[in-house]
N, C-alpha and C. Protein backbone atom coordinates (compact mmCIF):
# COMPACT_ATOMS: atom_id res chain seq x y z
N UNK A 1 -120.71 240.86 33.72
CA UNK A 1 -120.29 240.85 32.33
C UNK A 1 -120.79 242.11 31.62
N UNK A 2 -120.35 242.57 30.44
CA UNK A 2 -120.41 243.74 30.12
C UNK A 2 -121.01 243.34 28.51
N UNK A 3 -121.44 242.61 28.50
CA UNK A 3 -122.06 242.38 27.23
C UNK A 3 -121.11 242.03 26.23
N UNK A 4 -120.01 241.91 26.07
CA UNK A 4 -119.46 241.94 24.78
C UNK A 4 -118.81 241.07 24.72
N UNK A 5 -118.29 240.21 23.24
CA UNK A 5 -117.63 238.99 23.33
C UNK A 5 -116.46 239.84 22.64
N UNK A 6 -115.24 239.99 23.60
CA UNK A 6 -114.29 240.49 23.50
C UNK A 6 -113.15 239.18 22.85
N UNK A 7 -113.79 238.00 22.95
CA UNK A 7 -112.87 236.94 22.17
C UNK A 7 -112.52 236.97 20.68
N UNK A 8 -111.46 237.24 20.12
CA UNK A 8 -110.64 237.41 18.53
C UNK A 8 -110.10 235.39 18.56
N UNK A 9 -110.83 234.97 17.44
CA UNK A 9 -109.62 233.43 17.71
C UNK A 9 -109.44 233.65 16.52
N UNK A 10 -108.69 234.63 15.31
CA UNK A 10 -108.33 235.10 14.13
C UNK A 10 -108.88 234.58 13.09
N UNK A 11 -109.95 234.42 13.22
CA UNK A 11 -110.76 234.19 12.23
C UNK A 11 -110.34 235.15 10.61
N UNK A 12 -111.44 235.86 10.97
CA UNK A 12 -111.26 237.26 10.85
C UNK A 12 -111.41 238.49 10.99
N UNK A 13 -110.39 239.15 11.32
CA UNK A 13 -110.42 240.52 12.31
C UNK A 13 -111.57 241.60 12.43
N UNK A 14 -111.82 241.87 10.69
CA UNK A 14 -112.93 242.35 10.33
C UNK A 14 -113.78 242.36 10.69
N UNK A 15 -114.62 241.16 11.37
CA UNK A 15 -115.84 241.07 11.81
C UNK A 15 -115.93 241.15 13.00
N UNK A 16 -114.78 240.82 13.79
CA UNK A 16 -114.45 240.50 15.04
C UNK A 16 -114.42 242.17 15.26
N UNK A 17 -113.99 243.21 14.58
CA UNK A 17 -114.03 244.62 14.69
C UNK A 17 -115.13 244.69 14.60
N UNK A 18 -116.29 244.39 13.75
CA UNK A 18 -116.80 245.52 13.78
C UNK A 18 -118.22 244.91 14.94
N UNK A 19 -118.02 243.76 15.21
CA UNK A 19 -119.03 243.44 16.70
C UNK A 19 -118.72 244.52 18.14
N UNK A 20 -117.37 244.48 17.41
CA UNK A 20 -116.97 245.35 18.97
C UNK A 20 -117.74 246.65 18.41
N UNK A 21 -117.11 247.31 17.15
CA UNK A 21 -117.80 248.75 16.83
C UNK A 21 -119.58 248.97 17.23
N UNK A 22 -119.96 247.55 16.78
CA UNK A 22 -121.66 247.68 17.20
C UNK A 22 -122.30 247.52 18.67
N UNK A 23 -120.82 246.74 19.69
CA UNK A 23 -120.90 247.03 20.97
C UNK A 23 -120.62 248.34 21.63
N UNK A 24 -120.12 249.15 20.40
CA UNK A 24 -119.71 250.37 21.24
C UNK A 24 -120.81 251.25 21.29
N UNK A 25 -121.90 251.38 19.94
CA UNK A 25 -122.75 251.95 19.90
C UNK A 25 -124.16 251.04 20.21
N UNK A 26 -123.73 249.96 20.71
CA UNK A 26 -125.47 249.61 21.64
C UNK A 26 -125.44 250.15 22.84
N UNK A 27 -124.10 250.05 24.01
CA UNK A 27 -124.24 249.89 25.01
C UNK A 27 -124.37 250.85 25.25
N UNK A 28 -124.72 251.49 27.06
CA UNK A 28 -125.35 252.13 27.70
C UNK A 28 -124.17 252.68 28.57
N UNK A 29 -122.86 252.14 28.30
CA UNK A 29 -121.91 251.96 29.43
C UNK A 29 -121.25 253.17 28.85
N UNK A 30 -120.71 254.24 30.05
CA UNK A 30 -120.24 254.96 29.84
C UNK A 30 -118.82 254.92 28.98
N UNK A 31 -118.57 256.35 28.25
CA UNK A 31 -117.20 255.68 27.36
C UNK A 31 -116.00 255.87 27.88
N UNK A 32 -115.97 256.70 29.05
CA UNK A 32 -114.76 256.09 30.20
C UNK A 32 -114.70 254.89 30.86
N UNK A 33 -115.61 254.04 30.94
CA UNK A 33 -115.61 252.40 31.24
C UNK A 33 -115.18 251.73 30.09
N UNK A 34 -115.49 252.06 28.92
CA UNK A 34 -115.55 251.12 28.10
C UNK A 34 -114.15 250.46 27.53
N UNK A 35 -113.14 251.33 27.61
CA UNK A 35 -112.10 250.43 27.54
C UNK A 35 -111.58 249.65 28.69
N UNK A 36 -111.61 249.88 29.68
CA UNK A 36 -111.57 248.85 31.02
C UNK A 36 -112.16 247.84 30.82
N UNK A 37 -113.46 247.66 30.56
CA UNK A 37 -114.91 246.58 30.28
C UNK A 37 -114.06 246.29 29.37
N UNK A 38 -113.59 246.04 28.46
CA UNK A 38 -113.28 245.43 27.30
C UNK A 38 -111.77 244.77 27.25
N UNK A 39 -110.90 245.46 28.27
CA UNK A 39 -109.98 244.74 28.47
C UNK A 39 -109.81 243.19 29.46
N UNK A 40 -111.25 243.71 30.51
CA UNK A 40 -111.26 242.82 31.45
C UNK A 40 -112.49 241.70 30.77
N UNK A 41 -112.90 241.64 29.47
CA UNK A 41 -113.68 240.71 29.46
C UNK A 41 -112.57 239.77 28.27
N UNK A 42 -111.14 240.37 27.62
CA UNK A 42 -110.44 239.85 26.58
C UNK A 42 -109.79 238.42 27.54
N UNK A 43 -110.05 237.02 27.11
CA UNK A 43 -109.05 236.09 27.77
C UNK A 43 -107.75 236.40 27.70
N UNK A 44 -107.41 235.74 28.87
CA UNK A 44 -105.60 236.16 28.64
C UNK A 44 -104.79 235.44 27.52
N UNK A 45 -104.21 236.39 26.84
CA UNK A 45 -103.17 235.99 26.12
C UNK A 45 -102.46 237.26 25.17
N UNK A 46 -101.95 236.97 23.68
CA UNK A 46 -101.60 238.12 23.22
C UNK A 46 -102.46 239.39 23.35
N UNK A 47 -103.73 239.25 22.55
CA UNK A 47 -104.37 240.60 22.36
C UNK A 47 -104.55 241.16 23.66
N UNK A 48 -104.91 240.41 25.14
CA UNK A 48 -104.75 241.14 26.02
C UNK A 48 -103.98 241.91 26.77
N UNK A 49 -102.72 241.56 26.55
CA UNK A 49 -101.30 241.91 26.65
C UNK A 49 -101.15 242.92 26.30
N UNK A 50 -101.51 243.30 25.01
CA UNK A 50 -101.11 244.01 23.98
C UNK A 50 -102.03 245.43 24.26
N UNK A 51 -103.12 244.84 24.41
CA UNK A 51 -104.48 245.88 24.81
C UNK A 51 -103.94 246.77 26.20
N UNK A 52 -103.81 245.95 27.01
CA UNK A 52 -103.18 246.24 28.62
C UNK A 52 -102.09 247.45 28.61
N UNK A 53 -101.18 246.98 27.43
CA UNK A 53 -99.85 247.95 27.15
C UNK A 53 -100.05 249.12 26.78
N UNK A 54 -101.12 249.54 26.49
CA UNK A 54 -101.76 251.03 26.23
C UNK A 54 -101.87 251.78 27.65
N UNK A 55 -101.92 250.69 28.67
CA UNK A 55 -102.06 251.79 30.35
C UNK A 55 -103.27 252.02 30.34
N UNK A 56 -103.66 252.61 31.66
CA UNK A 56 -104.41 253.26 32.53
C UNK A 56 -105.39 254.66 31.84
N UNK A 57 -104.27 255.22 31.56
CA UNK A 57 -104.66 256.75 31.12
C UNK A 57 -105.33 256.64 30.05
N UNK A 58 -105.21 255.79 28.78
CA UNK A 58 -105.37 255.82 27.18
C UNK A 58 -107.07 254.31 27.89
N UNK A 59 -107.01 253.66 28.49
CA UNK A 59 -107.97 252.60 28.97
C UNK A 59 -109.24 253.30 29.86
N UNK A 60 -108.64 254.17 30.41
CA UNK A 60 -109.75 254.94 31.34
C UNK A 60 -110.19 255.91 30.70
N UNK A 61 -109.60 256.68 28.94
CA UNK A 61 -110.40 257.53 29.00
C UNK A 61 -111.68 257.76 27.79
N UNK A 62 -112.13 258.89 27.75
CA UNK A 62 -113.16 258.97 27.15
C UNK A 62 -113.09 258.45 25.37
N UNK A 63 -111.94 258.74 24.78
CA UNK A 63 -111.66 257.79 23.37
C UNK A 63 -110.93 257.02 23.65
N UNK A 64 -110.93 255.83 24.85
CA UNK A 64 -110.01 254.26 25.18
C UNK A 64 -110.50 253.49 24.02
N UNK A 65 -111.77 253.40 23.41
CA UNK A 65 -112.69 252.20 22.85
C UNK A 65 -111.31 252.37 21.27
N UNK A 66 -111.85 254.03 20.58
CA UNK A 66 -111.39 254.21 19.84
C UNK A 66 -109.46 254.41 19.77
N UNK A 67 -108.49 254.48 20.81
CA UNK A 67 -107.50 253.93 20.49
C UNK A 67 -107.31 252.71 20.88
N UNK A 68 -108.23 251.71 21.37
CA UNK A 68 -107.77 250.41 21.41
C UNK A 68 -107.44 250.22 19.97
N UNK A 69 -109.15 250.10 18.94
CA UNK A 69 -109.16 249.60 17.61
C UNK A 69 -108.11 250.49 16.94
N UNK A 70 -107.71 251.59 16.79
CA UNK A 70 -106.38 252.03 16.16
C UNK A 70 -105.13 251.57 16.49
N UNK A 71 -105.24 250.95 17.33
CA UNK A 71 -103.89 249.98 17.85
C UNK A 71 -103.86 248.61 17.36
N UNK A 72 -105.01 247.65 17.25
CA UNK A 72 -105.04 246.62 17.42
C UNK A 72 -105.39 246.87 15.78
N UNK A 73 -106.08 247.81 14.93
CA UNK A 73 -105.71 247.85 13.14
C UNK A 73 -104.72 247.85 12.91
N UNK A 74 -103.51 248.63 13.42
CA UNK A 74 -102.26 248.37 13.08
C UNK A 74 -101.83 246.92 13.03
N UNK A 75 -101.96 246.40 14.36
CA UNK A 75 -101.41 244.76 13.95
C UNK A 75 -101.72 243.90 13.21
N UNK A 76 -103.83 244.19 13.23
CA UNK A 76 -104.14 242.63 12.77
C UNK A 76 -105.37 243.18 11.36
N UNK A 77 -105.15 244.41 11.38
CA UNK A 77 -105.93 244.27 10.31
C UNK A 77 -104.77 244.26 9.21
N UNK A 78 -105.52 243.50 8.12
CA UNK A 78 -104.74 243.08 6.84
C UNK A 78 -105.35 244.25 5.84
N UNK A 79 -104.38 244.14 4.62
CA UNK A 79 -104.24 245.16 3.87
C UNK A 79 -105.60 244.94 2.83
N UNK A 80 -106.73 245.30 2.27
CA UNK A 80 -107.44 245.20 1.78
C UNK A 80 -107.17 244.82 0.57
N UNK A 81 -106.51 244.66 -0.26
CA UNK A 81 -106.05 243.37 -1.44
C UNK A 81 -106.04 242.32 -0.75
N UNK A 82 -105.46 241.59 0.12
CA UNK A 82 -104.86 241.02 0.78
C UNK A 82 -106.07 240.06 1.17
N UNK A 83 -107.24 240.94 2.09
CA UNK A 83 -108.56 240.14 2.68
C UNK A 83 -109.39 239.84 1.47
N UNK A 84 -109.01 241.09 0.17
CA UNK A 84 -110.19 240.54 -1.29
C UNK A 84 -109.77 239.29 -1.73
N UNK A 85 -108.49 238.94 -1.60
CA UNK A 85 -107.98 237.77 -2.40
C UNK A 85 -108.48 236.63 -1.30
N UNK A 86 -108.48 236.98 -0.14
CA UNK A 86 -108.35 235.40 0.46
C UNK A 86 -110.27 235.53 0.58
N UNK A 87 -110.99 236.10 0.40
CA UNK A 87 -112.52 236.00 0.56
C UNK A 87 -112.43 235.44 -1.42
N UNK A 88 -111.96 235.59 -2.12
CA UNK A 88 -112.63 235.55 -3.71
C UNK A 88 -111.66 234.09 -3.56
N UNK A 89 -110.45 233.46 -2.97
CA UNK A 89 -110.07 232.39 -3.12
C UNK A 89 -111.28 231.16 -2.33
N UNK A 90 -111.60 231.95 -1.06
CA UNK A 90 -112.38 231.18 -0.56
C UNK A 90 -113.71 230.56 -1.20
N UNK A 91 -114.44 232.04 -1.86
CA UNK A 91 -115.42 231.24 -2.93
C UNK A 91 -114.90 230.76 -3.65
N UNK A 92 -114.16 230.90 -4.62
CA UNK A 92 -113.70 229.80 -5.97
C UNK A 92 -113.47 228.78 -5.75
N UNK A 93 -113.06 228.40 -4.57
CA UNK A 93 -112.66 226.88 -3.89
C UNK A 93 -113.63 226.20 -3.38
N UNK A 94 -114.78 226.70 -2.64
CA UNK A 94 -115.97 226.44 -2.28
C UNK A 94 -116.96 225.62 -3.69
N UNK A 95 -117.03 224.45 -2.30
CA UNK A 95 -118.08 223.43 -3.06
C UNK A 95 -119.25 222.65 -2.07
N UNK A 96 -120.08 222.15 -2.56
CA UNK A 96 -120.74 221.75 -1.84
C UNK A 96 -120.24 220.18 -1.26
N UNK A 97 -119.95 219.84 0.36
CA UNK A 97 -119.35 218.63 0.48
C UNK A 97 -120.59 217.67 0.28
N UNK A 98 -120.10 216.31 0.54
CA UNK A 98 -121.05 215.03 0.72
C UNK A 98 -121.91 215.64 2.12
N UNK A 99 -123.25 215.11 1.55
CA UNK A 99 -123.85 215.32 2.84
C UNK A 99 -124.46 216.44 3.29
N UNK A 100 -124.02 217.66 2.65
CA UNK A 100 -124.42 218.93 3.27
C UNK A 100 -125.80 219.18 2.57
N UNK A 101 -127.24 219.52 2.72
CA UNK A 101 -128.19 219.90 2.94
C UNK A 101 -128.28 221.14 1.47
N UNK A 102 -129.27 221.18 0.77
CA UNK A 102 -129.33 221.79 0.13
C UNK A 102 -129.05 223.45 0.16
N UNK A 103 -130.27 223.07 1.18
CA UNK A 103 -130.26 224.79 2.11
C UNK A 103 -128.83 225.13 2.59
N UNK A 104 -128.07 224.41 3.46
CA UNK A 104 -126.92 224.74 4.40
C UNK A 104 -125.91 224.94 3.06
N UNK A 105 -126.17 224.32 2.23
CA UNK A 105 -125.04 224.90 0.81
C UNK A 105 -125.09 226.37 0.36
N UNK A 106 -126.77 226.73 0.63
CA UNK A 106 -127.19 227.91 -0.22
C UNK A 106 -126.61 228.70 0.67
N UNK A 107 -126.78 228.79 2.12
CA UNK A 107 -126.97 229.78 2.84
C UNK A 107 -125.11 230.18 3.28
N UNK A 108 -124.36 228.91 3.31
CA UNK A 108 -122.85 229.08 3.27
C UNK A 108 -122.28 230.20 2.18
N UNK A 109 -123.00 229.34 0.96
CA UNK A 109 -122.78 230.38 -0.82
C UNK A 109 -123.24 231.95 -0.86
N UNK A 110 -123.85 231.77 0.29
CA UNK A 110 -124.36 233.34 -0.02
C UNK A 110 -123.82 234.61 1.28
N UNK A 111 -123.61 233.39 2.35
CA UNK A 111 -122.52 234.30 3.04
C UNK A 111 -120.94 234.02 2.40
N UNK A 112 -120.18 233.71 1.57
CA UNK A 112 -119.30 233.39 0.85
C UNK A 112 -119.43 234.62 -0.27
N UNK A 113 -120.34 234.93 -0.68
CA UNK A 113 -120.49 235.45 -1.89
C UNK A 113 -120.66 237.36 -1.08
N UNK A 114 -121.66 237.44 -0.20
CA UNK A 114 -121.67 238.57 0.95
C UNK A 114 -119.94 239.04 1.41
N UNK A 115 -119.18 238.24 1.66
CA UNK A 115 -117.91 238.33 1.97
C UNK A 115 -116.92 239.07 0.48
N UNK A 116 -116.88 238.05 0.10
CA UNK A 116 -116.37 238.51 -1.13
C UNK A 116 -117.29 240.18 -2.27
N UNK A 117 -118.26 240.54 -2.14
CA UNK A 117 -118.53 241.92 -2.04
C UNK A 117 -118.46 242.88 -1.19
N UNK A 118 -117.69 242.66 -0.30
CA UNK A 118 -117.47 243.58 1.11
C UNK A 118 -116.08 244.60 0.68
């Protein structure tokens, strides 16, 4: 394994980018591996497909990491109005349910609130 959780379940893309961006600058792995390593750790389905369709040449080479994510921004990153509205809908809608823990309210509210200043 190559260290990286190459899994997207569309959460949101954003973050899911930028784990990879902070996998690109922890690892040790050369940056002609690194788009190979990253295709072969994605489960199969769209994004791997999609990743794959770039080839050999653009996967093996020394900026593979960096045109994967310029490929895969085109599709799935959303337009920045777009992610402000659905992070500022998400807090305004946000409440504390039955049951939830004082703390586990605070600490939700404040990654809610972290989101929505991004």
């Amino acid at each position: 394994s190559s260290g990286i959780n190459a899994e997207y379940g569309g959460a949101n893309y954003s973050n899911w980018k930028l784990d990879i961006e902070l996998w690109i600058e922890f690892t040790t792995m050369k940056k002609k591996k690194q788009g190979t390593a990253f295709l072969l750790e994605l489960p199969d389905g769209k994004i791997k497909d999609k990743v794959r369709s770039l080839g050999k040449e653009v996967l093996a080479s020394e900026e593979g990491m960096t045109r994967i994510i310029e490929y895969l921004d085109k599709i799935y990153l959303e337009d920045t109005a777009q992610e402000s509205y659905r992070a500022y809908s998400k807090f305004e809608k946000y409440s504390r349910p039955a049951g939830m823990s004082l703390q586990d309210y605070i600490s939700e509210f404040e990654t809610l609130l972290s989101d929505l200043r991004k």
